[in-house]
Protein backbone atom coordinates (compact mmCIF):
# COMPACT_ATOMS: atom_id res chain seq x y z
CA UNK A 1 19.68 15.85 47.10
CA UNK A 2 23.14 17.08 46.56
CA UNK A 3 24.14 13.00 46.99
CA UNK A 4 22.14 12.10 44.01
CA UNK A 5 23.34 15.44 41.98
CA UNK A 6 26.79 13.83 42.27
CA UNK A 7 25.99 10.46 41.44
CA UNK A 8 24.58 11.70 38.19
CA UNK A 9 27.65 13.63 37.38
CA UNK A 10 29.33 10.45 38.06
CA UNK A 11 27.49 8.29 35.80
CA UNK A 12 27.36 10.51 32.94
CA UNK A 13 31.12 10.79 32.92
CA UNK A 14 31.84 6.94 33.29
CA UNK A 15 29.43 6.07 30.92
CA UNK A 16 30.65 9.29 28.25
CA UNK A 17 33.02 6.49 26.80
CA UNK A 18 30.09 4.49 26.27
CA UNK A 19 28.02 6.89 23.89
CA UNK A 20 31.32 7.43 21.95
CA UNK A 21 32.09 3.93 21.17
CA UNK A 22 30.98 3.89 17.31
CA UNK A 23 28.54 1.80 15.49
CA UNK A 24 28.96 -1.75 13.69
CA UNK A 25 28.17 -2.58 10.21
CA UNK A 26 27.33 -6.52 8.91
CA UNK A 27 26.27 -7.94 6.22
CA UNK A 28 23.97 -10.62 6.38
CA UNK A 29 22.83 -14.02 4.56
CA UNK A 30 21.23 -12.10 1.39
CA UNK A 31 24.02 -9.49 0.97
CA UNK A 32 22.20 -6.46 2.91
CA UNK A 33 24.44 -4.20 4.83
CA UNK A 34 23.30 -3.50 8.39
CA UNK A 35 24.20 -0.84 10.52
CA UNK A 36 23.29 -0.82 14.66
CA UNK A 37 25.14 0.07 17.91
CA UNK A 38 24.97 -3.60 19.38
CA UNK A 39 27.37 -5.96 17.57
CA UNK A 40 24.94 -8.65 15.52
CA UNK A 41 27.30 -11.91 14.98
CA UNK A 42 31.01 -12.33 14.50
CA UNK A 43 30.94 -10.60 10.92
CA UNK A 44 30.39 -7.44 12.68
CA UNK A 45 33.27 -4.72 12.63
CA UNK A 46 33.30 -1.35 14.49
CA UNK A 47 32.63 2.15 12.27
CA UNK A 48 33.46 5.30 13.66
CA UNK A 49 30.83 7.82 13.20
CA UNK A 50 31.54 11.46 12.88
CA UNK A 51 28.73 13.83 14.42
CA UNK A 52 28.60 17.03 12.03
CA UNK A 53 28.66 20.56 14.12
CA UNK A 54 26.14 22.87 13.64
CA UNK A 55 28.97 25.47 12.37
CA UNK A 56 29.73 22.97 9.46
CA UNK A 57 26.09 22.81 7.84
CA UNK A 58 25.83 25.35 5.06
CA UNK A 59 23.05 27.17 6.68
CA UNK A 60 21.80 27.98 3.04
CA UNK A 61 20.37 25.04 2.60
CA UNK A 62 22.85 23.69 -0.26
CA UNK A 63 25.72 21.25 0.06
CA UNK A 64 28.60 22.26 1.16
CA UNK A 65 30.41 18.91 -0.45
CA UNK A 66 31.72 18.26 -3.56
CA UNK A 67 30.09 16.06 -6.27
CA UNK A 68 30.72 12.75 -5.88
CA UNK A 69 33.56 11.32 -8.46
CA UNK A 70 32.99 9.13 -11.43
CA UNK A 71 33.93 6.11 -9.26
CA UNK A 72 31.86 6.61 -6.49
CA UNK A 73 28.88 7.13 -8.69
CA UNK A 74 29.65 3.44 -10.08
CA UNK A 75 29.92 1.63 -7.04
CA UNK A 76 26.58 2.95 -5.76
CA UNK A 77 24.75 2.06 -9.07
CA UNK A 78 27.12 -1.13 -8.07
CA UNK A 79 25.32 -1.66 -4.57
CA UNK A 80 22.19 -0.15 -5.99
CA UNK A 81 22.06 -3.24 -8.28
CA UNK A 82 23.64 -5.50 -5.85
CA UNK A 83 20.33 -4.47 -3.32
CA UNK A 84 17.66 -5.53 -6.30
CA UNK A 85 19.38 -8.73 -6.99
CA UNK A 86 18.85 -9.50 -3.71
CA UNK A 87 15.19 -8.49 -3.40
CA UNK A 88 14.65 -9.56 -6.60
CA UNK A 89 16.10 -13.05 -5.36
CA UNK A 90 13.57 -12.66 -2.18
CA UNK A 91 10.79 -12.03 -4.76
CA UNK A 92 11.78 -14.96 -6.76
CA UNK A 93 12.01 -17.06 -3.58
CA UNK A 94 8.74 -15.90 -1.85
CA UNK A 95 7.04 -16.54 -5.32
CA UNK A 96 8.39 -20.24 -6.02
CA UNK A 97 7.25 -20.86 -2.85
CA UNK A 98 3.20 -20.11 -3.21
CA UNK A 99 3.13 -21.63 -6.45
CA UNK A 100 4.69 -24.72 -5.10
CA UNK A 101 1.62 -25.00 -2.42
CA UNK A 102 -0.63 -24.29 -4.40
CA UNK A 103 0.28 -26.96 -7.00
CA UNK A 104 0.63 -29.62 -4.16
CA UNK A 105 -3.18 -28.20 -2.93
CA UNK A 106 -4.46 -28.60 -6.70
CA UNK A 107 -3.10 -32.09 -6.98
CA UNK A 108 -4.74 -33.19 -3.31
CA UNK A 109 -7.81 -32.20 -4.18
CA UNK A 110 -9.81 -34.88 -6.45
CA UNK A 111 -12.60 -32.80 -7.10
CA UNK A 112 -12.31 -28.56 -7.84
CA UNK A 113 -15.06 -26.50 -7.97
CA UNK A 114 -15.59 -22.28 -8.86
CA UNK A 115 -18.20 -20.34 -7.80
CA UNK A 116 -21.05 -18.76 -9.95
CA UNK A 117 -22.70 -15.48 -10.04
CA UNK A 118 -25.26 -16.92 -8.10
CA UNK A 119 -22.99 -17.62 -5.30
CA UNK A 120 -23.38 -21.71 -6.17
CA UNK A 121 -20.89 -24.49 -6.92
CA UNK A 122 -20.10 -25.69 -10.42
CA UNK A 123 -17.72 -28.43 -10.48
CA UNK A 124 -15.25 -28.49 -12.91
CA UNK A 125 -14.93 -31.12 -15.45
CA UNK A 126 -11.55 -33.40 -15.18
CA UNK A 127 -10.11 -31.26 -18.52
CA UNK A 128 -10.62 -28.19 -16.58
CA UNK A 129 -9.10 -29.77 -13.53
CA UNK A 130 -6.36 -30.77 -15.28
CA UNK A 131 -6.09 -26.87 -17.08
CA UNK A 132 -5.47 -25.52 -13.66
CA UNK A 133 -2.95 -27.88 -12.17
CA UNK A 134 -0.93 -27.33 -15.81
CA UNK A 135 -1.04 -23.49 -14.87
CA UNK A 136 -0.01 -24.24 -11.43
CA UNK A 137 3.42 -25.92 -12.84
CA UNK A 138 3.98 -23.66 -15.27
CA UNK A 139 3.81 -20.99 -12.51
CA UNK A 140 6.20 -23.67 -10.23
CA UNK A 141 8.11 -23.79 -13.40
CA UNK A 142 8.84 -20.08 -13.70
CA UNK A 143 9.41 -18.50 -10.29
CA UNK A 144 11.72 -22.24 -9.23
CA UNK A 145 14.23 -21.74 -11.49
C-alpha cells in the first residue's frame, strides 16, 4: 500500500509539467480560430493560459476589469464580422450545393409529377416541367455565385 502511495506522488510530480504546458490556438481552412491542448497541424502555436485565483474574482459579482478601449471594441466587431463572412460563406456554399442537385435531378427526370389532395398523381404538363427546372437555375444561379 505504502508502494503504490509513492508511486502516485511520483507520477503526479513528473507529470505536474505536463498540466502546465499551455494550450494551442489555429486557425483553420475557413478562417475560424481554434483553441485545444493537443497541437492540430503545423499552423498551431503555443498560448499560455493564466488560471485566475479565487482571491482575484470580485466576489460581488461585478467586474473587476476595466472597459475595454475603443480599439479593442473594433477588432472584435472586426472578428465578429470576420466569423459571419465565414458562415455566411458556409451558408452560401451548403446552399449552391442543393440547388445544384436538385437541378441535375429535375433535368434527369423526363416526366414530373405532384401530388393531389387526394393523395394521387397528376403529371405535369411539359410548360410546367419546364417552370420548375427554370426555378431550379435561378436558385443555382443565386446561391453559385
Amino acid at each position: 500500500m505504502r508502494g503504490l502511495l509513492v508511486l502516485v506522488l511520483i507520477s503526479m510530480m513528473v507529470s505536474g509539467p505536463l498540466w502546465a504546458r499551455g494550450a494551442y490556438k489555429w486557425v483553420d481552412d475557413d478562417g475560424v480560430i481554434h483553441y485545444s491542448d493537443r497541437m492540430r497541424g503545423d499552423k498551431a502555436s503555443i498560448i499560455n493560459v493564466k488560471i485566475q485565483e479565487e482571491s482575484e474574482v470580485d466576489s460581488g459579482g461585478e467586474s473587476s476589469a476595466e472597459e475595454p478601449s475603443e480599439s479593442d471594441k473594433a477588432s472584435a466587431a472586426a472578428e465578429e464580422d470576420k466569423k459571419a463572412a465565414v458562415k455566411q460563406k458556409k451558408l452560401r456554399k451548403a446552399n449552391c450545393a442543393k440547388a445544384s442537385e436538385q437541378l441535375a435531378a429535375n433535368e434527369s427526370m423526363s416526366r414530373m409529377y405532384r401530388t393531389d389532395k387526394k393523395g394521387e398523381r397528376v403529371y405535369l404538363s411539359d410548360k410546367e416541367r419546364g417552370d420548375v427546372i427554370r426555378r431550379s437555375l435561378d436558385a443555382v444561379k443565386y446561391w453559385c455565385d
